[in-house]
N, C-alpha and C. Protein backbone atom coordinates (compact mmCIF):
# COMPACT_ATOMS: atom_id res chain seq x y z
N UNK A 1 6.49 -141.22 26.86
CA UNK A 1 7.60 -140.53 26.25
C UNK A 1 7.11 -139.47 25.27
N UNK A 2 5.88 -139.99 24.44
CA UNK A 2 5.44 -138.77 23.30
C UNK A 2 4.70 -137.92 24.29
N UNK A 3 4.10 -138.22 25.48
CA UNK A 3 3.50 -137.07 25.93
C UNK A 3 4.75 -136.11 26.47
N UNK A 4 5.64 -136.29 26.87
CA UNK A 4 6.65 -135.70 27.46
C UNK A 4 7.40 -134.60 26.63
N UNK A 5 7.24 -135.09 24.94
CA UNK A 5 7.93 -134.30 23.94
C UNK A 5 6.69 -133.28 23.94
N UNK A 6 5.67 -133.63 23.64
CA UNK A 6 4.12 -132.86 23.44
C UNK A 6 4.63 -131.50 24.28
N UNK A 7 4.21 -131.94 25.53
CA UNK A 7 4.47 -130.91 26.86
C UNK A 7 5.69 -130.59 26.41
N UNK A 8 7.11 -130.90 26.51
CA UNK A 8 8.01 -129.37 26.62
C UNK A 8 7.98 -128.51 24.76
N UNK A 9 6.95 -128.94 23.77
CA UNK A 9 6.98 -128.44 22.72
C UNK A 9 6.14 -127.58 23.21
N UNK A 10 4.98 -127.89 23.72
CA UNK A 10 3.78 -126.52 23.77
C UNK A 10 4.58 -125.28 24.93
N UNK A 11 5.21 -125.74 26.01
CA UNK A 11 6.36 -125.05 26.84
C UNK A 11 6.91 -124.05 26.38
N UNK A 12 8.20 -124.85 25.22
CA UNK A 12 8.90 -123.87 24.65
C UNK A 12 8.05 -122.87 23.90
N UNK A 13 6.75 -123.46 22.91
CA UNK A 13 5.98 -122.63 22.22
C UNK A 13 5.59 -121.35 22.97
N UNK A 14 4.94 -121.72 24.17
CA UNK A 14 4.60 -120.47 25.00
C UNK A 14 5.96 -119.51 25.34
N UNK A 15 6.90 -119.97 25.56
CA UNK A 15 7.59 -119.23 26.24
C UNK A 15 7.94 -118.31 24.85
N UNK A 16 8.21 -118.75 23.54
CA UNK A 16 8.76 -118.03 22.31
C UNK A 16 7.69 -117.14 22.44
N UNK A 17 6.37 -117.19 22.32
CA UNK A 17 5.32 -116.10 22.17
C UNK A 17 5.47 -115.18 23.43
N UNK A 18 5.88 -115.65 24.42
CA UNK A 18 5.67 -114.29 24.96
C UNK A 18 6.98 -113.26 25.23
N UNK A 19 8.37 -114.40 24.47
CA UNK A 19 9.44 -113.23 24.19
C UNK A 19 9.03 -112.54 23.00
N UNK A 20 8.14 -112.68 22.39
CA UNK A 20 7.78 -111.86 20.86
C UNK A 20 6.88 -110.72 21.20
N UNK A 21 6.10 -111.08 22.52
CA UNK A 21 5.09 -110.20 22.85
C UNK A 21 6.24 -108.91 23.67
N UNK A 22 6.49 -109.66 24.65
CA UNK A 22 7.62 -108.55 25.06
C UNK A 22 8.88 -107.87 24.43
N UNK A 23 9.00 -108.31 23.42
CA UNK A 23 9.78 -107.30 22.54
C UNK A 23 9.03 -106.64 21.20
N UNK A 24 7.74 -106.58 21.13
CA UNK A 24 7.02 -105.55 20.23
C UNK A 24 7.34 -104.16 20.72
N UNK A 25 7.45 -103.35 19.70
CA UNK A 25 7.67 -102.34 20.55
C UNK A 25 6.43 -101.78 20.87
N UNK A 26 6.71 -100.62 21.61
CA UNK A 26 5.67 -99.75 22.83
C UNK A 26 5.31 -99.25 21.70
N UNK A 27 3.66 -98.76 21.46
CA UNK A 27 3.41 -97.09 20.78
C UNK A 27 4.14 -96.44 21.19
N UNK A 28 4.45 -95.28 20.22
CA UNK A 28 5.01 -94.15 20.88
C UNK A 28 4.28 -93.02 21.78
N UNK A 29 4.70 -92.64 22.26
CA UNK A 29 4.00 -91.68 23.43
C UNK A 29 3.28 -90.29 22.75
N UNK A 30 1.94 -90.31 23.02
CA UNK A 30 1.59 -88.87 22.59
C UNK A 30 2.05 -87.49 22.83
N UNK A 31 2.34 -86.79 21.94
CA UNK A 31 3.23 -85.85 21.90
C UNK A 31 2.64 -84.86 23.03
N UNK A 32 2.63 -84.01 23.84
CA UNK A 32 2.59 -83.45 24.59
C UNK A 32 1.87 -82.20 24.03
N UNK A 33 0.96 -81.48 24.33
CA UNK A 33 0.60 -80.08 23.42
C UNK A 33 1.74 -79.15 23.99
N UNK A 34 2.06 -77.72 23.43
CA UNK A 34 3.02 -76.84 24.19
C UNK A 34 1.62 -75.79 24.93
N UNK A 35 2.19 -75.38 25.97
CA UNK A 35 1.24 -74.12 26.69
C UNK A 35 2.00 -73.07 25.65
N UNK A 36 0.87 -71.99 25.69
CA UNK A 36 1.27 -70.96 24.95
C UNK A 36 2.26 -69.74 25.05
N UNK A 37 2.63 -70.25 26.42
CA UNK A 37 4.24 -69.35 27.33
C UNK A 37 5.20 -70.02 26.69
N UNK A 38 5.07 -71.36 26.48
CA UNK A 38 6.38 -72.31 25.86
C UNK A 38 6.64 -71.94 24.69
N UNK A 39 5.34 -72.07 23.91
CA UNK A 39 5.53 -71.50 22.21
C UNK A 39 6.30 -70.17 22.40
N UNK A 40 5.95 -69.30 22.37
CA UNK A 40 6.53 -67.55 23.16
C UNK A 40 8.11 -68.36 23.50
N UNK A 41 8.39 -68.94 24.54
CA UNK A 41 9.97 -68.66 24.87
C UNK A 41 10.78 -69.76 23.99
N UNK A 42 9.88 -70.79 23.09
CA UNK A 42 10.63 -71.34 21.79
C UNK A 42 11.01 -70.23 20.92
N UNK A 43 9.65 -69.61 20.31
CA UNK A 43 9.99 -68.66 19.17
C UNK A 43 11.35 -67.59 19.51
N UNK A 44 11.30 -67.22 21.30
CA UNK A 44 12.21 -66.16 21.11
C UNK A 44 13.79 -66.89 21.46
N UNK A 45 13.64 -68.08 21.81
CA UNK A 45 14.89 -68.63 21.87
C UNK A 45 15.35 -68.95 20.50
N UNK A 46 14.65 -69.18 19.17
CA UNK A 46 14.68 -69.54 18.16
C UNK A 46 15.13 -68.64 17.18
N UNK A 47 15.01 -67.58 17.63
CA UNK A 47 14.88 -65.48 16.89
C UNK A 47 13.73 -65.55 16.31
N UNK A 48 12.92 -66.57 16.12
CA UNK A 48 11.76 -66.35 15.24
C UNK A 48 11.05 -64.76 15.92
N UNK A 49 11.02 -64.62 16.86
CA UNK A 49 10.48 -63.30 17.27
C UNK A 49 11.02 -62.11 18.01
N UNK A 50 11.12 -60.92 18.28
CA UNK A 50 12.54 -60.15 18.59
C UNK A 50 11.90 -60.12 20.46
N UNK A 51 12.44 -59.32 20.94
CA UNK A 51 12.27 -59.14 22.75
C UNK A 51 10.89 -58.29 23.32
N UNK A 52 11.11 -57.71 22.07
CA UNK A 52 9.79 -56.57 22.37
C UNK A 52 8.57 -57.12 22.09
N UNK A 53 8.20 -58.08 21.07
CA UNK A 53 7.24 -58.48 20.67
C UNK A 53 7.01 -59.93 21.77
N UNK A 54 8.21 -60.52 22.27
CA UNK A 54 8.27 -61.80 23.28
C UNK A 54 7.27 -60.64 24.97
N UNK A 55 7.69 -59.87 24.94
CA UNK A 55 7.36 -59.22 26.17
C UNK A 55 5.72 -59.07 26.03
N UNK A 56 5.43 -57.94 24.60
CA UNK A 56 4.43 -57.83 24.45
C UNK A 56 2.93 -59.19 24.38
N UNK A 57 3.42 -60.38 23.89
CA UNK A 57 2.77 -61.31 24.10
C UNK A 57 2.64 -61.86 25.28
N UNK A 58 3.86 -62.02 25.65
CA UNK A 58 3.72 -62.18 27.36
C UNK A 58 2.59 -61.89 28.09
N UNK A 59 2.64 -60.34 28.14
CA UNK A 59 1.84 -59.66 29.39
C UNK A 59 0.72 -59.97 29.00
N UNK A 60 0.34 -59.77 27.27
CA UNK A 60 -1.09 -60.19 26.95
C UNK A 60 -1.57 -61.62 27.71
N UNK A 61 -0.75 -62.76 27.67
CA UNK A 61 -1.38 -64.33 28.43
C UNK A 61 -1.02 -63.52 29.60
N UNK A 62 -0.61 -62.95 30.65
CA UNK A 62 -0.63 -63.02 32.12
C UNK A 62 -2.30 -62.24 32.65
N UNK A 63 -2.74 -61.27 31.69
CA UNK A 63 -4.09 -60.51 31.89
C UNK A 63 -5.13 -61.10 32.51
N UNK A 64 -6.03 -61.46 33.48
CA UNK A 64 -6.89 -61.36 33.20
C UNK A 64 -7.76 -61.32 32.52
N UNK A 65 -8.80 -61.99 31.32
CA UNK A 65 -9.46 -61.38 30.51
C UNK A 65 -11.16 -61.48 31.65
């Protein structure tokens, strides 16, 4: 009979640890870097920069260097 309590105590024990494990939360996800076309069509969606200067940076990343 005491082995019977033993066993479903260590049971339940396991089962509590691994609802604790599965509800830790996740890290959060590493932020993503932006490509430098994205920065460019944030800033000009943002006004941080006017159309002429969005263009002019533009063509500069499409070049060739």
């Amino acid at each position: 009979m005491i082995k019977l309590l033993v066993v479903l105590l260590v049971i339940i024990m396991v089962v509590l640890v691994l609802m604790m494990i599965r509800r830790r939360p996740s890290p959060p996800a590493r932020p993503q870097r932006e490509s430098p076309r994205e920065i460019l069509q944030r800033r000009y969606a943002a006004g941080e920069i006017d159309e002429d200067e969005y263009l002019r940076r533009m063509s500069g990343l499409n070049q060739d260097w």
